[in-house]
C-alpha atoms as a PDB file:
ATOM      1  CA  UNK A   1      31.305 -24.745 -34.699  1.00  0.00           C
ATOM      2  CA  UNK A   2      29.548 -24.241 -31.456  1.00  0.00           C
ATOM      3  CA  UNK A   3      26.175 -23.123 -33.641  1.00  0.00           C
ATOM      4  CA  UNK A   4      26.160 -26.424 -35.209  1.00  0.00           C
ATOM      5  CA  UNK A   5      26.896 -28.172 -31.508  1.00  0.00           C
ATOM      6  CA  UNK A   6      23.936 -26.089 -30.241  1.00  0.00           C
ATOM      7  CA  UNK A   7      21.718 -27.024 -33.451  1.00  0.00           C
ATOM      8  CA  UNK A   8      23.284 -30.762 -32.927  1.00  0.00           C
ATOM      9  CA  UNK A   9      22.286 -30.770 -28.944  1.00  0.00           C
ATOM     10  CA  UNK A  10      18.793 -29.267 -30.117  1.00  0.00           C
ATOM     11  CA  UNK A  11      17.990 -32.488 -32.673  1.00  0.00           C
ATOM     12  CA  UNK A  12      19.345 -35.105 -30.011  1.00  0.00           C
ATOM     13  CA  UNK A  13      17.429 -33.826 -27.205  1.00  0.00           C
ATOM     14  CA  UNK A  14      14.131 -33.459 -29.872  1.00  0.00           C
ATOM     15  CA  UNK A  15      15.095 -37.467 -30.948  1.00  0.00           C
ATOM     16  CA  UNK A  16      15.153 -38.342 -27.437  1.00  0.00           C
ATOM     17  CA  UNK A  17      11.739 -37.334 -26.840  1.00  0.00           C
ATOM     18  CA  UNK A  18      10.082 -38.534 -29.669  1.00  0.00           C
ATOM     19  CA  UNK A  19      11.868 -42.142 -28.883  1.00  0.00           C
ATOM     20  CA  UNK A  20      10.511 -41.424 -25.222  1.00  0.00           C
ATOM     21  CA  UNK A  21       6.978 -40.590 -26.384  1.00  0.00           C
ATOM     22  CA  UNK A  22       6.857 -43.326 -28.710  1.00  0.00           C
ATOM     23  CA  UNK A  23       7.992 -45.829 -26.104  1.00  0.00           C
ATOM     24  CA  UNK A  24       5.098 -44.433 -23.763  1.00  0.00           C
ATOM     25  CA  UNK A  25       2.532 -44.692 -26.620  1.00  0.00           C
ATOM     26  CA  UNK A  26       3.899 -48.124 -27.171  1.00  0.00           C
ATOM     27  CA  UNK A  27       3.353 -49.147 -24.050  1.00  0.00           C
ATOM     28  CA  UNK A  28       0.298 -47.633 -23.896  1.00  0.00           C
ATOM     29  CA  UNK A  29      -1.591 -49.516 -26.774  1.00  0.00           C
ATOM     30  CA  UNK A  30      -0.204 -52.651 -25.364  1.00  0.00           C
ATOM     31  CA  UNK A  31      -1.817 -51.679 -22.261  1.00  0.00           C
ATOM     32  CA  UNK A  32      -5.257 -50.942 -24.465  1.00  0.00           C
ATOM     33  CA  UNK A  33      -4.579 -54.189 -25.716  1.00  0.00           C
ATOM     34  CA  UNK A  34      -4.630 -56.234 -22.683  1.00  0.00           C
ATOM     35  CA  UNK A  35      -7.515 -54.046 -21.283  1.00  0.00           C
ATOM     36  CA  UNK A  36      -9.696 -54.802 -24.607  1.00  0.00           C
ATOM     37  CA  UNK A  37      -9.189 -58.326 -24.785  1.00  0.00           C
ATOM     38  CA  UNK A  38      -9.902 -58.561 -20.674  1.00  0.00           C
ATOM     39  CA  UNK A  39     -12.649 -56.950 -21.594  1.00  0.00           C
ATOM     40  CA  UNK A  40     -13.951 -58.669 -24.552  1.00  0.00           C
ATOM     41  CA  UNK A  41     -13.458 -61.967 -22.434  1.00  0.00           C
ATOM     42  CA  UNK A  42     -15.792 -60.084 -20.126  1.00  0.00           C
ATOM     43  CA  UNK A  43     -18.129 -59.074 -22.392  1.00  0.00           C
ATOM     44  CA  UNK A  44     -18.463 -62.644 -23.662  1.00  0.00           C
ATOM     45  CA  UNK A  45     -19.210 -64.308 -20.032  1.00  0.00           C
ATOM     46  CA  UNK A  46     -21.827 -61.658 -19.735  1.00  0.00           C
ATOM     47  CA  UNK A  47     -23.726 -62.179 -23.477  1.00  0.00           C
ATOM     48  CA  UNK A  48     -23.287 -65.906 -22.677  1.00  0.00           C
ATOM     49  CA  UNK A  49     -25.410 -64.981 -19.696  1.00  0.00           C
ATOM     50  CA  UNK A  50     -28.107 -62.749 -20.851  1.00  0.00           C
ATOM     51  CA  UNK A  51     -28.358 -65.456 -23.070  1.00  0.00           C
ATOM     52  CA  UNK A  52     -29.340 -67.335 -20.481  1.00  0.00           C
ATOM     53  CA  UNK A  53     -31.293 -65.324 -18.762  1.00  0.00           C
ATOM     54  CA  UNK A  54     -33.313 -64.626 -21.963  1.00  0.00           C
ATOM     55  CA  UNK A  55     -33.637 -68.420 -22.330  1.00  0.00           C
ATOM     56  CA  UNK A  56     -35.136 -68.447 -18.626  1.00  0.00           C
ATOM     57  CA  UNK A  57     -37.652 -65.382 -18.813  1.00  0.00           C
ATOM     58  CA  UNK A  58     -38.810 -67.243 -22.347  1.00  0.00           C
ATOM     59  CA  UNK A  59     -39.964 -70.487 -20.170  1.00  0.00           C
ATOM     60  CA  UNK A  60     -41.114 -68.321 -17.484  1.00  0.00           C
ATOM     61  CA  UNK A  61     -43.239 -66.957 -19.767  1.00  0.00           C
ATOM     62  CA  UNK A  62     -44.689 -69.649 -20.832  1.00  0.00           C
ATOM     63  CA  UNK A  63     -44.990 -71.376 -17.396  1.00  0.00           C
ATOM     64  CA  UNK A  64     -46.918 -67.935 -16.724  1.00  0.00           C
ATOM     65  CA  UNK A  65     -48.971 -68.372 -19.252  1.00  0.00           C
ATOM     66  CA  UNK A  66     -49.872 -72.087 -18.366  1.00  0.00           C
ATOM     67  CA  UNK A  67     -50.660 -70.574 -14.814  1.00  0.00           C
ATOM     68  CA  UNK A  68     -53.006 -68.107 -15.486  1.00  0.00           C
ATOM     69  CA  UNK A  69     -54.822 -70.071 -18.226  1.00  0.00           C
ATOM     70  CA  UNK A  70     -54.899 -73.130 -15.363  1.00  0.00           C
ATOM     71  CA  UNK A  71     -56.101 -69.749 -12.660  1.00  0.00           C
ATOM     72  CA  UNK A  72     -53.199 -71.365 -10.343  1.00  0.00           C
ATOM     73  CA  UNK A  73     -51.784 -69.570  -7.587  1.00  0.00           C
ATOM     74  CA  UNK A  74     -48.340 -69.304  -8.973  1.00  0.00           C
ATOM     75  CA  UNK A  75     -48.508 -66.323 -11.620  1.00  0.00           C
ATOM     76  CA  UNK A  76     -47.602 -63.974  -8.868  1.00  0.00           C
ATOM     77  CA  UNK A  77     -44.126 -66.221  -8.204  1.00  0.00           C
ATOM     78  CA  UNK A  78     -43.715 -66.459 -12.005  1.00  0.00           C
ATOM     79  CA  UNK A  79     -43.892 -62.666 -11.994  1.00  0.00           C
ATOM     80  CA  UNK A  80     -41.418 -62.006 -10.103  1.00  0.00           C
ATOM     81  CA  UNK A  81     -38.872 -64.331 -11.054  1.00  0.00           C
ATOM     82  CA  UNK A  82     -39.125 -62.713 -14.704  1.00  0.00           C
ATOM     83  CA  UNK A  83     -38.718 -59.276 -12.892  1.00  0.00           C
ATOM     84  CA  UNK A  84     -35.661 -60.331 -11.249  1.00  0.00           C
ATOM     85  CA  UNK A  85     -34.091 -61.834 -14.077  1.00  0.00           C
ATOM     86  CA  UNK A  86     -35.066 -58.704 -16.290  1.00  0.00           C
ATOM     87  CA  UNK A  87     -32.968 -56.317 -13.757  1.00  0.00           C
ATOM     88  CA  UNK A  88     -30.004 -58.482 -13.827  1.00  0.00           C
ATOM     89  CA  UNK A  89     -30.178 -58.683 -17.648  1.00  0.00           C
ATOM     90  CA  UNK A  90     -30.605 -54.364 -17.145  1.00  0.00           C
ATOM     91  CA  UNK A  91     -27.246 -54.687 -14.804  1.00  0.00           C
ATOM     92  CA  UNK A  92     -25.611 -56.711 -17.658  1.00  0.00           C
ATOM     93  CA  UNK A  93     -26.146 -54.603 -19.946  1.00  0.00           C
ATOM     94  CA  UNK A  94     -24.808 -51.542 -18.266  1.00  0.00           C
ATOM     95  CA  UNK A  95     -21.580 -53.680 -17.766  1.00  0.00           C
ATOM     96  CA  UNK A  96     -21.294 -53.700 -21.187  1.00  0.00           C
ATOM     97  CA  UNK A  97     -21.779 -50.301 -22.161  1.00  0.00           C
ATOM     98  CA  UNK A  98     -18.974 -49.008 -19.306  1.00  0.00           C
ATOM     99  CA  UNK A  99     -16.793 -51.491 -20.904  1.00  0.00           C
ATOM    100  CA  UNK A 100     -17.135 -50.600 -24.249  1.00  0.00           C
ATOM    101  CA  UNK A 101     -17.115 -46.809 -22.751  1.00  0.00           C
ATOM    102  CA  UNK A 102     -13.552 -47.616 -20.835  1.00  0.00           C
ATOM    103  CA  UNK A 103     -11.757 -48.958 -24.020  1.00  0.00           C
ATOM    104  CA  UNK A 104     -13.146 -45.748 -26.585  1.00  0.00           C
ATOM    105  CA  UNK A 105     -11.790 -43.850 -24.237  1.00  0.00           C
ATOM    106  CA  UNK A 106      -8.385 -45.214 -24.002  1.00  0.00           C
ATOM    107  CA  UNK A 107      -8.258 -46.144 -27.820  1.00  0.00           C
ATOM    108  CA  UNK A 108      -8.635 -41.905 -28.027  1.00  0.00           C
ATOM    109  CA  UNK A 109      -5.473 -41.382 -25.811  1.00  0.00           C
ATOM    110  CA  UNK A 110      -2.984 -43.609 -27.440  1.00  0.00           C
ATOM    111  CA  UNK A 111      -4.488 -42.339 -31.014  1.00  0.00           C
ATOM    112  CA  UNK A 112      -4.002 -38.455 -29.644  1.00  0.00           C
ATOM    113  CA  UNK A 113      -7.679 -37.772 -30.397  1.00  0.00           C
ATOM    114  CA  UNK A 114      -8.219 -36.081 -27.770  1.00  0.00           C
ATOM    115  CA  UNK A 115      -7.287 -32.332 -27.551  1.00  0.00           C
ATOM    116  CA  UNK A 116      -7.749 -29.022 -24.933  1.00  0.00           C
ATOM    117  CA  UNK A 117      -7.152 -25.470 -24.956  1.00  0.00           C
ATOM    118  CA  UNK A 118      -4.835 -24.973 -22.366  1.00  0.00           C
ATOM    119  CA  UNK A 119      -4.646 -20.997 -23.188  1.00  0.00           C
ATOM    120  CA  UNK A 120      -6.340 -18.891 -25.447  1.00  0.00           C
ATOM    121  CA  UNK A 121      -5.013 -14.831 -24.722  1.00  0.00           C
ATOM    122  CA  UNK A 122      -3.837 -11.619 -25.651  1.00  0.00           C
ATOM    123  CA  UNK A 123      -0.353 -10.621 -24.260  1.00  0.00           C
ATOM    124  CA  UNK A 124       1.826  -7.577 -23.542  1.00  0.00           C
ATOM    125  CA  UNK A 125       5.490  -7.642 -23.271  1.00  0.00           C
ATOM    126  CA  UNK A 126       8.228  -5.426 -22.624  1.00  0.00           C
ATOM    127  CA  UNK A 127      11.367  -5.278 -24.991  1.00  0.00           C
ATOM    128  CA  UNK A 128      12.985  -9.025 -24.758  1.00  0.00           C
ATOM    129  CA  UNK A 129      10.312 -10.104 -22.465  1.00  0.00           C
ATOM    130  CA  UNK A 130       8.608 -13.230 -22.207  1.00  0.00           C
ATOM    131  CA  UNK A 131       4.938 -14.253 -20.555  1.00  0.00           C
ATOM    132  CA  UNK A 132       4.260 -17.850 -19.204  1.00  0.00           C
ATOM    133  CA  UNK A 133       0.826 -19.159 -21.113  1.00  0.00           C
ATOM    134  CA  UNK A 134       0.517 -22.147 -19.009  1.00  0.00           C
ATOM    135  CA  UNK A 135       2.357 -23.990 -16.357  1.00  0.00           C
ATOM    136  CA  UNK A 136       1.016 -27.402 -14.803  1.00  0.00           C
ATOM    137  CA  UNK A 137       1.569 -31.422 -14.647  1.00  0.00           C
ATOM    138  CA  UNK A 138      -0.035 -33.035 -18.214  1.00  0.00           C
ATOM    139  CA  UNK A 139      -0.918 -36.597 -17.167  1.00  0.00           C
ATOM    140  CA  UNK A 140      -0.092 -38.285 -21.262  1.00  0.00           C
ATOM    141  CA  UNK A 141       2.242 -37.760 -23.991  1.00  0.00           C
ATOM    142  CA  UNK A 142       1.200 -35.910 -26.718  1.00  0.00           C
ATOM    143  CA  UNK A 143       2.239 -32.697 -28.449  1.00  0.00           C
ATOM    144  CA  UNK A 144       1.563 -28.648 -28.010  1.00  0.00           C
ATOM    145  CA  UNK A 145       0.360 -26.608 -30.503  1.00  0.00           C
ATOM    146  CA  UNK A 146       1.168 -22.631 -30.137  1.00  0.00           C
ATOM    147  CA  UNK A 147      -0.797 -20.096 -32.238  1.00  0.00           C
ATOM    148  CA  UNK A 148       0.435 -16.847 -32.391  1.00  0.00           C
ATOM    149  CA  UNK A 149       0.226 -13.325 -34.121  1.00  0.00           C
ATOM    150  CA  UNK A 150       2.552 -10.479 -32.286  1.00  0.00           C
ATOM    151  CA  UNK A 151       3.963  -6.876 -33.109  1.00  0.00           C
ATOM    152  CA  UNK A 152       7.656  -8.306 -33.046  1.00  0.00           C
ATOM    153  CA  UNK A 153       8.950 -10.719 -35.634  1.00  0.00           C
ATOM    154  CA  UNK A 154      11.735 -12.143 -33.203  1.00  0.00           C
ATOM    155  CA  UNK A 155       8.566 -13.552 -31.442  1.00  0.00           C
ATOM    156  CA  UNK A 156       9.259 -16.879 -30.173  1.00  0.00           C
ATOM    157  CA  UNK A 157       7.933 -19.894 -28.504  1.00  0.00           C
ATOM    158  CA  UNK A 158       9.326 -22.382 -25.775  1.00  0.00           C
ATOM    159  CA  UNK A 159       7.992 -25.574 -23.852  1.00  0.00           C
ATOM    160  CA  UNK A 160      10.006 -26.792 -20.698  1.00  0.00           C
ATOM    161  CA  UNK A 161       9.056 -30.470 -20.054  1.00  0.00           C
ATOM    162  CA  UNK A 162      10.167 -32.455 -17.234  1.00  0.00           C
ATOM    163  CA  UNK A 163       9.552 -36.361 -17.183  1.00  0.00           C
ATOM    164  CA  UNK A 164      10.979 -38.746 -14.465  1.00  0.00           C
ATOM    165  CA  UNK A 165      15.159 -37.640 -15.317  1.00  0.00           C
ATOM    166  CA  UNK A 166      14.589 -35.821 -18.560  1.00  0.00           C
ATOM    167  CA  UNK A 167      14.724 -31.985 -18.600  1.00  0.00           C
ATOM    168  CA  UNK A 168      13.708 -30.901 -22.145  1.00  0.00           C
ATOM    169  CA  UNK A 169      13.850 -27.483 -23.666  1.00  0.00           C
ATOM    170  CA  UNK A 170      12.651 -26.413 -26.812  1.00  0.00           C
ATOM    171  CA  UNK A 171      12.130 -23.404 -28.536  1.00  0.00           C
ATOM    172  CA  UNK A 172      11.016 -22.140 -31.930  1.00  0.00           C
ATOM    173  CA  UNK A 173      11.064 -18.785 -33.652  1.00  0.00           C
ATOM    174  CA  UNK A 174       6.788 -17.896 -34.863  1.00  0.00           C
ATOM    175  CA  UNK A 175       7.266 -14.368 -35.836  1.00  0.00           C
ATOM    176  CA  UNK A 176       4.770 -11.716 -36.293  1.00  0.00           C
ATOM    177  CA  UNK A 177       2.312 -14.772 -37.579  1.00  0.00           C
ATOM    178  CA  UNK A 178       2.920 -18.563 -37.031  1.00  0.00           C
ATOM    179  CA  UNK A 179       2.532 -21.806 -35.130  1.00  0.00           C
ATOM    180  CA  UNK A 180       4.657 -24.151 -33.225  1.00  0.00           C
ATOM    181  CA  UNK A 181       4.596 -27.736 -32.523  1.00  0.00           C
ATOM    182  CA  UNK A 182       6.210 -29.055 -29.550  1.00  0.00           C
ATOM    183  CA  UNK A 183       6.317 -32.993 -28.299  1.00  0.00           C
ATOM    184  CA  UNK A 184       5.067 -33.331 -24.912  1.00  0.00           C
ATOM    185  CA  UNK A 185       6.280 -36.377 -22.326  1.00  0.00           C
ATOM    186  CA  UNK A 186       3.666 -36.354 -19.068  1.00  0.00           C
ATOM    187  CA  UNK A 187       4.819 -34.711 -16.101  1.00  0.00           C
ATOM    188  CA  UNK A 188       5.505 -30.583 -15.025  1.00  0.00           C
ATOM    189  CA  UNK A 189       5.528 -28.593 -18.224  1.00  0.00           C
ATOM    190  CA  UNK A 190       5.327 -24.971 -18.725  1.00  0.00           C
ATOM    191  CA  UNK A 191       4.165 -22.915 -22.144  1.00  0.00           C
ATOM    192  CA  UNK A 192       6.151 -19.352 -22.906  1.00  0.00           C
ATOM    193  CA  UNK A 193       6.334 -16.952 -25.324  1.00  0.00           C
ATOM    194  CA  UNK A 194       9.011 -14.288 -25.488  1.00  0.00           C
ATOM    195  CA  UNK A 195      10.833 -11.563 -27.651  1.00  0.00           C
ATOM    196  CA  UNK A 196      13.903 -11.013 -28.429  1.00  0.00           C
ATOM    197  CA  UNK A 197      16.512  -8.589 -29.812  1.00  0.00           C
ATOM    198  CA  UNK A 198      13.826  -5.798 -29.355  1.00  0.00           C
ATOM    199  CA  UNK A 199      13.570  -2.361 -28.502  1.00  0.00           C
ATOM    200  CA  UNK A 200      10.013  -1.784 -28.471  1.00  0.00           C
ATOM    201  CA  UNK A 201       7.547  -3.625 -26.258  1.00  0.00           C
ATOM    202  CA  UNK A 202       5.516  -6.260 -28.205  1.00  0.00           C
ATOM    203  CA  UNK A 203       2.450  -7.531 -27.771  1.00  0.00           C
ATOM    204  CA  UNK A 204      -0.243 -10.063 -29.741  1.00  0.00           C
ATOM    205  CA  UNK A 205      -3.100 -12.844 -29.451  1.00  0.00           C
ATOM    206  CA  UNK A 206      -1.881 -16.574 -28.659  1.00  0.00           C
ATOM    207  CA  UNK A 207      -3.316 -20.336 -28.574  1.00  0.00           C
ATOM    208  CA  UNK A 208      -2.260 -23.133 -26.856  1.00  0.00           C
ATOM    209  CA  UNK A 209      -3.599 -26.573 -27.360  1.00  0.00           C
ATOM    210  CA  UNK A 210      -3.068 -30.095 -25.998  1.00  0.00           C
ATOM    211  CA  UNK A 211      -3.045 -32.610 -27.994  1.00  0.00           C
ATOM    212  CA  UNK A 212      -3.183 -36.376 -26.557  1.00  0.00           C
END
């Protein structure tokens, strides 16, 4: 009975953060929502006026022309009016581009494209000892990924996540050979792999990588 309140406990708490993350991700690409169509509004005011500006340096151009074929004294003011409309249509431009740079970028994060090795290492353990891979603040929800190959098959792997009030815990069993998949909620979290049930020390290779 208290194995299947333990195994209960371990599914609620692993609901509860996939509800959480999937509330933040919701959130999120409502966010990326609001951002792209501020943007796009953005964008359109600024084609609207290169498309102006084009328009202008086109009669200036051809003012220009009429100058110099007339030899008046106004090619030099023509000049630089089409130089000062070209930067501004250069400024535009670049606008554009960070725009369109700002909303890849956040289209990545609530699509979890985006992915780091947090820990790549070999490890040596005593008997029922365990060795912290990584321990620091992640700033998105995502998911871990833990890699492993080890001496001991009682090798496991655990993630402790803390986000605003939640405290979650999980671990999973990877053996002599295997990989674990953890869901990740931003805020402190810290990476470990252990041994358990041993007598002999135990030691391996192991891969952690971030997923958001």
């Amino acid at each position: 009975m208290t194995q299947e309140n333990s195994s209960q406990k371990k599914s609620n708490t692993h609901f509860i953060a996939m509800a959480v993350i999937c509330i933040i991700l919701a959130a999120s690409l409502a966010g990326v929502t609001a951002v792209y169509l501020n943007n796009q509004s953005q964008v359109t005011s600024k084609d609207n006026t290169i498309a102006a500006l084009n328009d202008t340096i086109a009669r200036l151009n051809t003012e220009l022309a009429q100058a110099q074929a007339a030899n008046t004294t106004n090619t030099e003011s023509y000049a630089s009016q089409i130089a000062s409309l070209n930067q501004q249509i250069t400024s535009l431009t670049a606008s554009i581009s960070d725009y369109n740079s700002s909303y890849y970028d956040l289209q990545q994060i609530v699509q979890l494209a985006n992915s780091g090795i947090m820990n790549q290492t070999s490890f040596t353990q005593d008997a029922n000892g365990v060795t912290t891979l990584w321990a620091n603040t992640v700033d998105y929800a995502g998911y871990v990924v833990i890699q492993a190959e080890s001496t001991s098959d009682s090798t496991y792997a655990q993630v402790l996540n803390t986000y605003k009030t939640y405290n979650l815990n999980f671990n999973q069993t990877i053996g002599t050979n295997g990989t674990a998949v953890f869901p990740i909620l931003p805020g402190t979290l810290q990476v470990i792999i252990g041994n358990v049930n041993q007598t002999a020390s135990n030691s391996g290779n192991a891969t952690v990588t971030f997923y958001y």
